[in-house]
N, C-alpha and C. Protein backbone atom coordinates (compact mmCIF):
# COMPACT_ATOMS: atom_id res chain seq x y z
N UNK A 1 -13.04 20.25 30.11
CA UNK A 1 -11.68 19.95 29.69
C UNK A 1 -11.69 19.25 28.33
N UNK A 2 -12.48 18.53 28.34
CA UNK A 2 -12.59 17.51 26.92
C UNK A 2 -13.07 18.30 25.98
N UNK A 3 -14.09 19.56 26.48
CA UNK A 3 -14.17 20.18 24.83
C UNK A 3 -13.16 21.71 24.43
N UNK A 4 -12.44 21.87 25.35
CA UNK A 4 -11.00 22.46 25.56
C UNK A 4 -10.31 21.83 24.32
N UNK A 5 -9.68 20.11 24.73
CA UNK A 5 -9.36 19.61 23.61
C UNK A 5 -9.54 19.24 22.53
N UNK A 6 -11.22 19.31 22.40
CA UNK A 6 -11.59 18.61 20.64
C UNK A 6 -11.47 19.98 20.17
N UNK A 7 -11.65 21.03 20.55
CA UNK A 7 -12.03 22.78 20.05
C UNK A 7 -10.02 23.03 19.45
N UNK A 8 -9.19 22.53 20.15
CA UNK A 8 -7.36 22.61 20.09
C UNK A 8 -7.40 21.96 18.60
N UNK A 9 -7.99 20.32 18.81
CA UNK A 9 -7.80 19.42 17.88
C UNK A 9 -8.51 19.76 16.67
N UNK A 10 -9.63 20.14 16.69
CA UNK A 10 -10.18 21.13 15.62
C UNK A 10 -9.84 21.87 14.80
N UNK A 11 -9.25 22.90 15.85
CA UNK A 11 -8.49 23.98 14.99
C UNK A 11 -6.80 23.29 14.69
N UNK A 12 -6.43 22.20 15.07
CA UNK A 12 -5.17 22.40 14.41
C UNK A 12 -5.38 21.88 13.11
N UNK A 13 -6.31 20.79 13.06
CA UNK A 13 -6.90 19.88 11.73
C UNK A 13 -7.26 20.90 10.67
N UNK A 14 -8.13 22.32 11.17
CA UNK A 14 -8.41 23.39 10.11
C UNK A 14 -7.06 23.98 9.37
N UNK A 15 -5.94 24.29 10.40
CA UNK A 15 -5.17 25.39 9.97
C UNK A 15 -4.19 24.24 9.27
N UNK A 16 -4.27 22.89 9.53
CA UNK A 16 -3.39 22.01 8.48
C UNK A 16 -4.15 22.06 7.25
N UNK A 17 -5.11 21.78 7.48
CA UNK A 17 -5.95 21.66 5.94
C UNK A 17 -6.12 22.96 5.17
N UNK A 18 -5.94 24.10 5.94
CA UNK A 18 -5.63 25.31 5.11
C UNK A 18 -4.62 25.64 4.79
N UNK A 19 -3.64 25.22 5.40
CA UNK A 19 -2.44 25.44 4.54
C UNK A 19 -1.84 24.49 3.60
N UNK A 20 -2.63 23.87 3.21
CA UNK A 20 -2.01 22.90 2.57
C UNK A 20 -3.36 22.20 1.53
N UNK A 21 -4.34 23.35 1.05
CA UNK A 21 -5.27 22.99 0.57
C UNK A 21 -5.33 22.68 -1.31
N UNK A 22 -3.79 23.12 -1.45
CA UNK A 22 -3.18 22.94 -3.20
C UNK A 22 -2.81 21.14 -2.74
N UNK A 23 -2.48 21.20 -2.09
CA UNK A 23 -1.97 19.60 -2.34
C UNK A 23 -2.83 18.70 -2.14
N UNK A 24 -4.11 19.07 -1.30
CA UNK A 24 -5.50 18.24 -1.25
C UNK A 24 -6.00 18.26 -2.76
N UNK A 25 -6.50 19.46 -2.80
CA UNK A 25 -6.77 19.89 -4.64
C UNK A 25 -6.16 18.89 -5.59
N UNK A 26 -4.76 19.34 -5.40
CA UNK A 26 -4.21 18.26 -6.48
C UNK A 26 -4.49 16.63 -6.24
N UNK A 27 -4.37 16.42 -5.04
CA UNK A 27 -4.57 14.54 -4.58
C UNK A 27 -6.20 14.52 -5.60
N UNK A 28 -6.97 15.47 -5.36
CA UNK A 28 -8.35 14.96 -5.84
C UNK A 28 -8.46 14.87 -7.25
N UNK A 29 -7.49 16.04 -7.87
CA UNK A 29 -7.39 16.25 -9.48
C UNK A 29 -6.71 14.93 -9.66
N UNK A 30 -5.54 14.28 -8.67
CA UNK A 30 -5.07 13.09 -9.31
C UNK A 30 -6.21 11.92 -9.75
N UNK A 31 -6.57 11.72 -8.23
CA UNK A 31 -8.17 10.52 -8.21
C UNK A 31 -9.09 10.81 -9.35
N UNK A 32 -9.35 11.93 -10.08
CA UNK A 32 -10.48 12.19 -10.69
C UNK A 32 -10.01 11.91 -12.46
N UNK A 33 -8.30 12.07 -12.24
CA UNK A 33 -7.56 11.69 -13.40
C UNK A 33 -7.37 10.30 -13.89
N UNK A 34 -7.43 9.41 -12.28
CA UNK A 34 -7.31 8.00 -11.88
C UNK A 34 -8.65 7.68 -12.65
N UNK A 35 -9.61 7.69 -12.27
CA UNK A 35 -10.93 7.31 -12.74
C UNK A 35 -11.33 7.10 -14.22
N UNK A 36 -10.94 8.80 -14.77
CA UNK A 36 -10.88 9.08 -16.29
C UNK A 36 -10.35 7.98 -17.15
N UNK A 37 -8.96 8.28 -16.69
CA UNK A 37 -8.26 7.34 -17.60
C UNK A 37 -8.39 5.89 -17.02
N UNK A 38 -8.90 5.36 -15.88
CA UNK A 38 -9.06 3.79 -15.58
C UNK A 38 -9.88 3.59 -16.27
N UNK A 39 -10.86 4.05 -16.60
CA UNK A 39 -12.00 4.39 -17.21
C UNK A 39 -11.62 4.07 -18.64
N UNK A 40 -11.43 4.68 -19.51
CA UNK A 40 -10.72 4.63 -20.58
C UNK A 40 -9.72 3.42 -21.22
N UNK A 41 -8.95 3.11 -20.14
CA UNK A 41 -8.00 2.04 -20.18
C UNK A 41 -9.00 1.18 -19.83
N UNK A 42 -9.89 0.84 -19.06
CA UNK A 42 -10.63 -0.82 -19.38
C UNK A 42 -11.34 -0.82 -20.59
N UNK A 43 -11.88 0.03 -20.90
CA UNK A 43 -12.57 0.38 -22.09
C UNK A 43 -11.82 -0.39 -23.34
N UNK A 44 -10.32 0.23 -23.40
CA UNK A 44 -9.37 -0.34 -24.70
C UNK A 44 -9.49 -1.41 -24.31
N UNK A 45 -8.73 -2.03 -23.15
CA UNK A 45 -8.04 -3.12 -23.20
C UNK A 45 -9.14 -4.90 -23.13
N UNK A 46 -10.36 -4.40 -22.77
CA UNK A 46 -11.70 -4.98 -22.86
C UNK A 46 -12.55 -5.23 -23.94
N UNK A 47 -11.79 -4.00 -25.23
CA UNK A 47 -12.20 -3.86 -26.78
C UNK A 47 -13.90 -3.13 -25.86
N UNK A 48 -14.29 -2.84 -25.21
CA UNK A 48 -16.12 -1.85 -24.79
C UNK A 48 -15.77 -0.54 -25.50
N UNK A 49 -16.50 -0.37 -25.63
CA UNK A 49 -16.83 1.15 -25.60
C UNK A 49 -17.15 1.93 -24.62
N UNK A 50 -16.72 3.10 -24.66
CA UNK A 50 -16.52 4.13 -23.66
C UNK A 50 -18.74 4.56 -23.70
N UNK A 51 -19.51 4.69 -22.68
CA UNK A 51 -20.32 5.79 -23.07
C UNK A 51 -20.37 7.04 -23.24
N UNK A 52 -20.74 7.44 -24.11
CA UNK A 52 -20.67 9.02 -24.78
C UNK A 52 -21.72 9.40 -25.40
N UNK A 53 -21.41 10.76 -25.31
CA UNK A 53 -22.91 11.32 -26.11
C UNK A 53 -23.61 11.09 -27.06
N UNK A 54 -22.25 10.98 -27.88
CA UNK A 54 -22.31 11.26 -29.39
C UNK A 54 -23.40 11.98 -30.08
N UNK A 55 -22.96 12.90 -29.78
CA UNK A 55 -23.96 14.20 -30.28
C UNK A 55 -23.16 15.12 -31.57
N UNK A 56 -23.44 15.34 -32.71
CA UNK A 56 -22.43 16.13 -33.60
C UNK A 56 -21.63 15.71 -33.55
N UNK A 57 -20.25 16.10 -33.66
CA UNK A 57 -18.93 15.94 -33.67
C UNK A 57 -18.22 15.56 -32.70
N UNK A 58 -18.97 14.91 -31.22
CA UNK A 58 -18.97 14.36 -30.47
C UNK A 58 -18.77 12.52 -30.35
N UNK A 59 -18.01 11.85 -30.93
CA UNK A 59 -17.66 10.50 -31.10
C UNK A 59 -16.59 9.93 -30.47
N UNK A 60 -16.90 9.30 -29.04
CA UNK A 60 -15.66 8.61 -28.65
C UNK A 60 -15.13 7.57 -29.13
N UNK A 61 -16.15 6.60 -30.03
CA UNK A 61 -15.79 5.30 -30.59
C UNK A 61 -14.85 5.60 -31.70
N UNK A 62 -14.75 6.87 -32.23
CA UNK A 62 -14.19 6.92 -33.35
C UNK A 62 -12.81 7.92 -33.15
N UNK A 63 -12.67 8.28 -32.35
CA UNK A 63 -11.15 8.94 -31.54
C UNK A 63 -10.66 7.75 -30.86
N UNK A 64 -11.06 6.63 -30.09
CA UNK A 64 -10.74 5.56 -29.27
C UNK A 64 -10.29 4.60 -30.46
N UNK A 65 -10.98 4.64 -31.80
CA UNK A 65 -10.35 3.92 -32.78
C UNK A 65 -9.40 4.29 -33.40
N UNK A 66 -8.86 5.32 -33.27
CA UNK A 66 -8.33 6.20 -34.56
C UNK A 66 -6.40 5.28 -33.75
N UNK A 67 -5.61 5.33 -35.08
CA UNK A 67 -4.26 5.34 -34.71
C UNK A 67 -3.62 6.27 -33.64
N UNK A 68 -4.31 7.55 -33.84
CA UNK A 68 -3.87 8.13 -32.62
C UNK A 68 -3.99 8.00 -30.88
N UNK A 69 -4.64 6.59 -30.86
CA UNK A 69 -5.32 6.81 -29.64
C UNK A 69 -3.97 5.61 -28.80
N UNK A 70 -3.30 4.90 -29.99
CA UNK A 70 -1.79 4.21 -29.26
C UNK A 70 -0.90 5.17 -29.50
N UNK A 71 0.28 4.92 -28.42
CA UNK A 71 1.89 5.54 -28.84
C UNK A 71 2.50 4.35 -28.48
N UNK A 72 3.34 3.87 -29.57
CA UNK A 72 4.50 2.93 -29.42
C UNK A 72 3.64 1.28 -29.04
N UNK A 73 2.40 1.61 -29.29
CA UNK A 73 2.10 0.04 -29.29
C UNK A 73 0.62 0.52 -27.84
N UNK A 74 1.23 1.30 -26.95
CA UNK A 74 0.61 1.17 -25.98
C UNK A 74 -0.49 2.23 -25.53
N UNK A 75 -1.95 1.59 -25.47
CA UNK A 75 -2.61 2.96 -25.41
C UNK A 75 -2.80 4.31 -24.53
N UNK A 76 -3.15 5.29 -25.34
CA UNK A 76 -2.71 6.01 -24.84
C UNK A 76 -3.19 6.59 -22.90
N UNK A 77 -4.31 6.10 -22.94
CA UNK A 77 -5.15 5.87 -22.06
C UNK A 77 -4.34 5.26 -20.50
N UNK A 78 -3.50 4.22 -20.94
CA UNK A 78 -3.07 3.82 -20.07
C UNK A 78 -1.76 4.22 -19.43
N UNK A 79 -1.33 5.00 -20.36
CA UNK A 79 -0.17 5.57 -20.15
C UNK A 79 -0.54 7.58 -18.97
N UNK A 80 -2.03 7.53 -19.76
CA UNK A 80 -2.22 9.03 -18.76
C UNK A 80 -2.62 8.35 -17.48
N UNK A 81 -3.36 6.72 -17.33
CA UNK A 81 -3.46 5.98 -16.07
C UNK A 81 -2.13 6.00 -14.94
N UNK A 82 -1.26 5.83 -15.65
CA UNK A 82 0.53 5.69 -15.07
C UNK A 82 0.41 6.75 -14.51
N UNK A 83 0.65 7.93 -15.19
CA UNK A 83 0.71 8.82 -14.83
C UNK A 83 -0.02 9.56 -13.70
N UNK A 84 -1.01 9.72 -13.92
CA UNK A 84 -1.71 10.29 -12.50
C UNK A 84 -1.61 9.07 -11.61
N UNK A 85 -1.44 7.95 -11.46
CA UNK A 85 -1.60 7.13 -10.48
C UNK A 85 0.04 7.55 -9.94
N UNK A 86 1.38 8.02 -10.81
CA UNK A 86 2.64 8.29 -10.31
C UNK A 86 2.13 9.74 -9.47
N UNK A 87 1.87 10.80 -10.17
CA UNK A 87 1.46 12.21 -9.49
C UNK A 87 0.86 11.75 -8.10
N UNK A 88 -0.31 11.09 -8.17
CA UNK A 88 -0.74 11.23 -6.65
C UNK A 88 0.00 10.22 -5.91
N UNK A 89 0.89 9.20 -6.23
CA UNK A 89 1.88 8.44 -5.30
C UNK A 89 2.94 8.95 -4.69
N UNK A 90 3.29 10.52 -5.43
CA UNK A 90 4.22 11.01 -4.97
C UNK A 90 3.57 12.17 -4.33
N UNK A 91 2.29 12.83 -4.72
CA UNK A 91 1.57 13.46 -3.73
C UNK A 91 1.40 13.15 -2.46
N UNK A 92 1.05 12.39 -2.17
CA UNK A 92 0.98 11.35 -1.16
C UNK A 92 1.86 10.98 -0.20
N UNK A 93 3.35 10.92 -0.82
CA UNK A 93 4.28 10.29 0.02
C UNK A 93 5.29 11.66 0.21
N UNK A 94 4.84 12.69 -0.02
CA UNK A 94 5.67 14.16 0.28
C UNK A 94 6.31 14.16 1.47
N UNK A 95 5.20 13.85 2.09
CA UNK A 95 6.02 14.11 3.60
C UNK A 95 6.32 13.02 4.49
N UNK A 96 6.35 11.90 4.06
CA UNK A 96 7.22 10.60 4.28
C UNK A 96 8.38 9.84 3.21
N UNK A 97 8.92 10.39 2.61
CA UNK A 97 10.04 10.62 1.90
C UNK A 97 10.73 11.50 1.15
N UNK A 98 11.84 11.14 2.22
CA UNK A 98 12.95 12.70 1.86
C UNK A 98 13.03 13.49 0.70
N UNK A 99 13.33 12.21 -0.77
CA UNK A 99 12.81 12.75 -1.44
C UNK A 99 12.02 13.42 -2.40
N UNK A 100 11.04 12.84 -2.27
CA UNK A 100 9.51 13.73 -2.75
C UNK A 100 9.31 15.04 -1.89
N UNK A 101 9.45 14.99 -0.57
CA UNK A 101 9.97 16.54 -0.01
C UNK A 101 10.79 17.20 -0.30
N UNK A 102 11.83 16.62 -0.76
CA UNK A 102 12.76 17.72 -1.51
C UNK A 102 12.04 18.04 -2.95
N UNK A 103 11.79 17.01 -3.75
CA UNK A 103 11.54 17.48 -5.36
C UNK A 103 10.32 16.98 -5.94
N UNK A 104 9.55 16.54 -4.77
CA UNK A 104 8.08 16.12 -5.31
C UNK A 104 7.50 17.08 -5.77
N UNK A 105 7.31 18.33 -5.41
CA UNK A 105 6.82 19.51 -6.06
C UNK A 105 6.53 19.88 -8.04
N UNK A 106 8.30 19.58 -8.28
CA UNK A 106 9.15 19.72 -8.75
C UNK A 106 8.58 18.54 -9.94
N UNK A 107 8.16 17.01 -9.76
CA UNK A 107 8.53 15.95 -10.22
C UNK A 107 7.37 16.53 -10.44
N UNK A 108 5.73 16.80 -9.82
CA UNK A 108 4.68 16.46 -10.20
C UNK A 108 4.76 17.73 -11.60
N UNK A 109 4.99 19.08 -11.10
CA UNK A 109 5.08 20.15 -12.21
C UNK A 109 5.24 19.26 -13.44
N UNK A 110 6.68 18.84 -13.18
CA UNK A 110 7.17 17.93 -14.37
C UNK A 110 6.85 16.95 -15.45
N UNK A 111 6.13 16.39 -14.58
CA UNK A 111 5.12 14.77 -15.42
C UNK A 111 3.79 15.81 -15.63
N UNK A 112 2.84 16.72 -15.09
CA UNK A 112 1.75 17.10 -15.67
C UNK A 112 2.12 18.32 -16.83
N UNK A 113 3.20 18.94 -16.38
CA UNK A 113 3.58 19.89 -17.78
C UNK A 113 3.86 18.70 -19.05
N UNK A 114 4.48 17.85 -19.30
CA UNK A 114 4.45 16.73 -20.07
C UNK A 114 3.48 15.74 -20.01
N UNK A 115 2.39 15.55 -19.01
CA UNK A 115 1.19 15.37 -19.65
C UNK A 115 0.19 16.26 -20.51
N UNK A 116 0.29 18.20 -19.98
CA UNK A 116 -0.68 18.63 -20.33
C UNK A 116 -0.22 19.39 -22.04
N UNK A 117 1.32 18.86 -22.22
CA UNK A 117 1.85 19.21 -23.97
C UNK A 117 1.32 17.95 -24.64
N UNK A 118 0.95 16.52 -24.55
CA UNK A 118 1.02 15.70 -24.94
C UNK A 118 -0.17 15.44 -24.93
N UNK A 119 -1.34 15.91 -24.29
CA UNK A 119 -2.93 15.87 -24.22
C UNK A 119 -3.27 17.40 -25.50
N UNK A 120 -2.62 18.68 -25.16
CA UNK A 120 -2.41 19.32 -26.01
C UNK A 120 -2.77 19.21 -27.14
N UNK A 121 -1.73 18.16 -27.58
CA UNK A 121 -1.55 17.13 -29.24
C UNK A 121 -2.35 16.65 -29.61
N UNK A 122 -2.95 15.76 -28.52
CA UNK A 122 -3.90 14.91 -28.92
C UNK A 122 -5.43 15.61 -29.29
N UNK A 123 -6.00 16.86 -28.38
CA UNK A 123 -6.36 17.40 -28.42
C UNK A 123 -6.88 17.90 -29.84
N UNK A 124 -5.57 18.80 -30.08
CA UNK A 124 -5.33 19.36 -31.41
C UNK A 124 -5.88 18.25 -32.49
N UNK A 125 -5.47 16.70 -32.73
CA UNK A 125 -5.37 16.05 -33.51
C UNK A 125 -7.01 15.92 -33.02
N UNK A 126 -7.32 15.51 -32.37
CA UNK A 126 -8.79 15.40 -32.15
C UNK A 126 -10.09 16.38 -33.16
N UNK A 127 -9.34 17.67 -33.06
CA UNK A 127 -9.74 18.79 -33.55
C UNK A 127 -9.58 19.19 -35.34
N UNK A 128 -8.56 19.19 -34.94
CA UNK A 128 -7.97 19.64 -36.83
C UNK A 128 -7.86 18.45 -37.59
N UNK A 129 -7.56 16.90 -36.70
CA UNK A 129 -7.27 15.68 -38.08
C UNK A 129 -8.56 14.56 -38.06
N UNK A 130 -8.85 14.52 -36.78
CA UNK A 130 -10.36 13.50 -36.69
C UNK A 130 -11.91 14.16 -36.76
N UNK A 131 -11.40 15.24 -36.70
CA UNK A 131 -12.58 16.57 -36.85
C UNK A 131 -13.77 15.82 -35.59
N UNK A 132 -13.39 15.02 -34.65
CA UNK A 132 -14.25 14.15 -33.87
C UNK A 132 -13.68 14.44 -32.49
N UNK A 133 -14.24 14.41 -31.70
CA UNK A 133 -14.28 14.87 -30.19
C UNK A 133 -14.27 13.34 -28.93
N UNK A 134 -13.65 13.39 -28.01
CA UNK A 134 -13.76 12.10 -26.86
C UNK A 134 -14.33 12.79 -25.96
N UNK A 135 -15.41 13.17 -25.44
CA UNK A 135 -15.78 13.87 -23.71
C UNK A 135 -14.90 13.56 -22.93
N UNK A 136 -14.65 12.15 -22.62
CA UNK A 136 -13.40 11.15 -21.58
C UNK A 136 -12.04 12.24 -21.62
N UNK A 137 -11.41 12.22 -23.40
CA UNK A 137 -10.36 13.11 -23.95
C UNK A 137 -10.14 14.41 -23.14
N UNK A 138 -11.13 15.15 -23.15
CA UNK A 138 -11.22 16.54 -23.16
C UNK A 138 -11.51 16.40 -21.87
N UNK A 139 -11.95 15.75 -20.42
CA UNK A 139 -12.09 15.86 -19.71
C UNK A 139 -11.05 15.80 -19.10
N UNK A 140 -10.11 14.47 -19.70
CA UNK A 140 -8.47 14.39 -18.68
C UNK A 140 -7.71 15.69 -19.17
N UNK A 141 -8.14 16.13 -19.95
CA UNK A 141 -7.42 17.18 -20.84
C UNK A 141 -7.36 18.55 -19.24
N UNK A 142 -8.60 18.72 -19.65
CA UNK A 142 -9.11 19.73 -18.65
C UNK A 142 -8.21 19.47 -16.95
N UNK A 143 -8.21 17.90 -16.75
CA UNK A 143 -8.06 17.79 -15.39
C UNK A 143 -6.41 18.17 -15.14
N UNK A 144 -5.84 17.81 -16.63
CA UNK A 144 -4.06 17.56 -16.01
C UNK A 144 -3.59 19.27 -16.23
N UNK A 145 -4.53 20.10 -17.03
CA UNK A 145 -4.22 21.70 -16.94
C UNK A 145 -4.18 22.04 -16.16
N UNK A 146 -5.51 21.71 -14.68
CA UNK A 146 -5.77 21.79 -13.90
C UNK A 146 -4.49 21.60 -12.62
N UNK A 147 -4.07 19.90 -12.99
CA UNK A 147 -3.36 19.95 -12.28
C UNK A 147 -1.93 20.37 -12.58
N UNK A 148 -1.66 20.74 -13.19
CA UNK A 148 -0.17 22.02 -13.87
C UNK A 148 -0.60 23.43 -13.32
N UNK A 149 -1.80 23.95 -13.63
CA UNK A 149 -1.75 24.83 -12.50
C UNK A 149 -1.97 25.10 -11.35
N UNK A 150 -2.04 24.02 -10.22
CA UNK A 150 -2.13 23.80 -8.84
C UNK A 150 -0.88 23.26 -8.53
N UNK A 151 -0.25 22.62 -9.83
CA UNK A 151 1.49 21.89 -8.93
C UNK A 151 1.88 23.16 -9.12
N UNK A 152 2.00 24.32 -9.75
CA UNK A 152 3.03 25.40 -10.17
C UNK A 152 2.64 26.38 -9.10
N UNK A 153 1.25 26.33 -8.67
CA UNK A 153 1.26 27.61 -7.53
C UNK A 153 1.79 26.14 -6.39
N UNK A 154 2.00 25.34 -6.32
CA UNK A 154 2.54 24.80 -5.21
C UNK A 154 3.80 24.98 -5.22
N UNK A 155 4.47 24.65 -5.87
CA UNK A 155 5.96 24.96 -6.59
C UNK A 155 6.60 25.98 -6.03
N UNK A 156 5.88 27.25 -6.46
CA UNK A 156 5.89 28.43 -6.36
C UNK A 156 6.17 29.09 -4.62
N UNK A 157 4.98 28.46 -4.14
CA UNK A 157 4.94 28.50 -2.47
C UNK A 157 5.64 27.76 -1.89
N UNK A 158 6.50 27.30 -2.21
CA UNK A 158 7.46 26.08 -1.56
C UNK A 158 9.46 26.91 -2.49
N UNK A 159 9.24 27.44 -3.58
CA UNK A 159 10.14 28.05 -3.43
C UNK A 159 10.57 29.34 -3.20
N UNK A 160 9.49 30.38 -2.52
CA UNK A 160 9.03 31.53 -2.22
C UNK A 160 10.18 32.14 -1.25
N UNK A 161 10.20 30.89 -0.04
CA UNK A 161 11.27 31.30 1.09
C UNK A 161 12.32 31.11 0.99
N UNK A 162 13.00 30.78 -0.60
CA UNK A 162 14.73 30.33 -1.07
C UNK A 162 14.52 31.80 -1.44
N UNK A 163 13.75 33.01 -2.42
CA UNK A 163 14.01 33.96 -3.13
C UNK A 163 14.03 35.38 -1.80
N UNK A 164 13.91 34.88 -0.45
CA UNK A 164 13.65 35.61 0.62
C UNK A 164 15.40 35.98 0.83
């Protein structure tokens, strides 16, 4: 009887975690965004340096210095910290408030499509005006694309059964 029930409990734990394996994805792209940029943000606000390769055109000390690395006073680092720490708070709380179940989907699309235009930039400026590279940079870069395209196929599957 008891392995009747762990074999039930098993499989319901599988078929939750498979259906719902974009929003695990994304919780981890958030944490891994969390890290990056915590990472980054003690770095500024500590005046350390980030470790980096610095190999060629590879220089974090000198993108982490550059004017571009504040907006409005505040670095930028800490502001992509906000951010993924908001994405996975509302990842998180989807299905214990009404509304992040209604428009959490919706909100995360939202804040990582306007993180991943604004990493974009920086990107670009990294490229064409500092001719110098951040690994850290290009890694959150990578992660918030990442997570724009895992909120949008979530998005997507959540508004699938309104176009029915």
């Amino acid at each position: 009887m008891d392995t009747a029930k762990t074999e039930k409990t098993a499989l319901a734990t599988t078929a939750v975690i498979g259906s719902d394996w974009a929003r695990l994805l994304a919780a981890v792209l958030c944490v891994l965004g969390i890290l990056v940029a915590g990472y980054m943000t003690w770095a500024e606000l500590t005046n350390n340096e980030t470790a980096c390769v610095d190999v060629g055109k590879v220089d974090c000390s000198a993108v982490q210095n550059s004017a571009y690395a504040k907006t409005f006073g505040v670095p930028v680092a800490l502001l992509g910290l906000l951010g993924y720490l908001a994405m996975l708070g509302i990842i998180v709380l989807e299905d214990q408030v009404a509304l992040f179940a209604a428009y959490g989907r919706t909100l995360v699309v939202g804040m990582a499509l306007f993180g991943a235009i604004f990493q974009t930039y920086l990107t670009y400026v990294e490229g064409a005006v500092l001719d110098k590279w951040c690994q850290w940079c290009v890694t959150s870069y990578v992660l918030i694309s990442l997570l724009l395209i895992v909120g949008v196929y979530r998005l997507y599957g959540f508004l699938k059964p309104l176009r029915s």
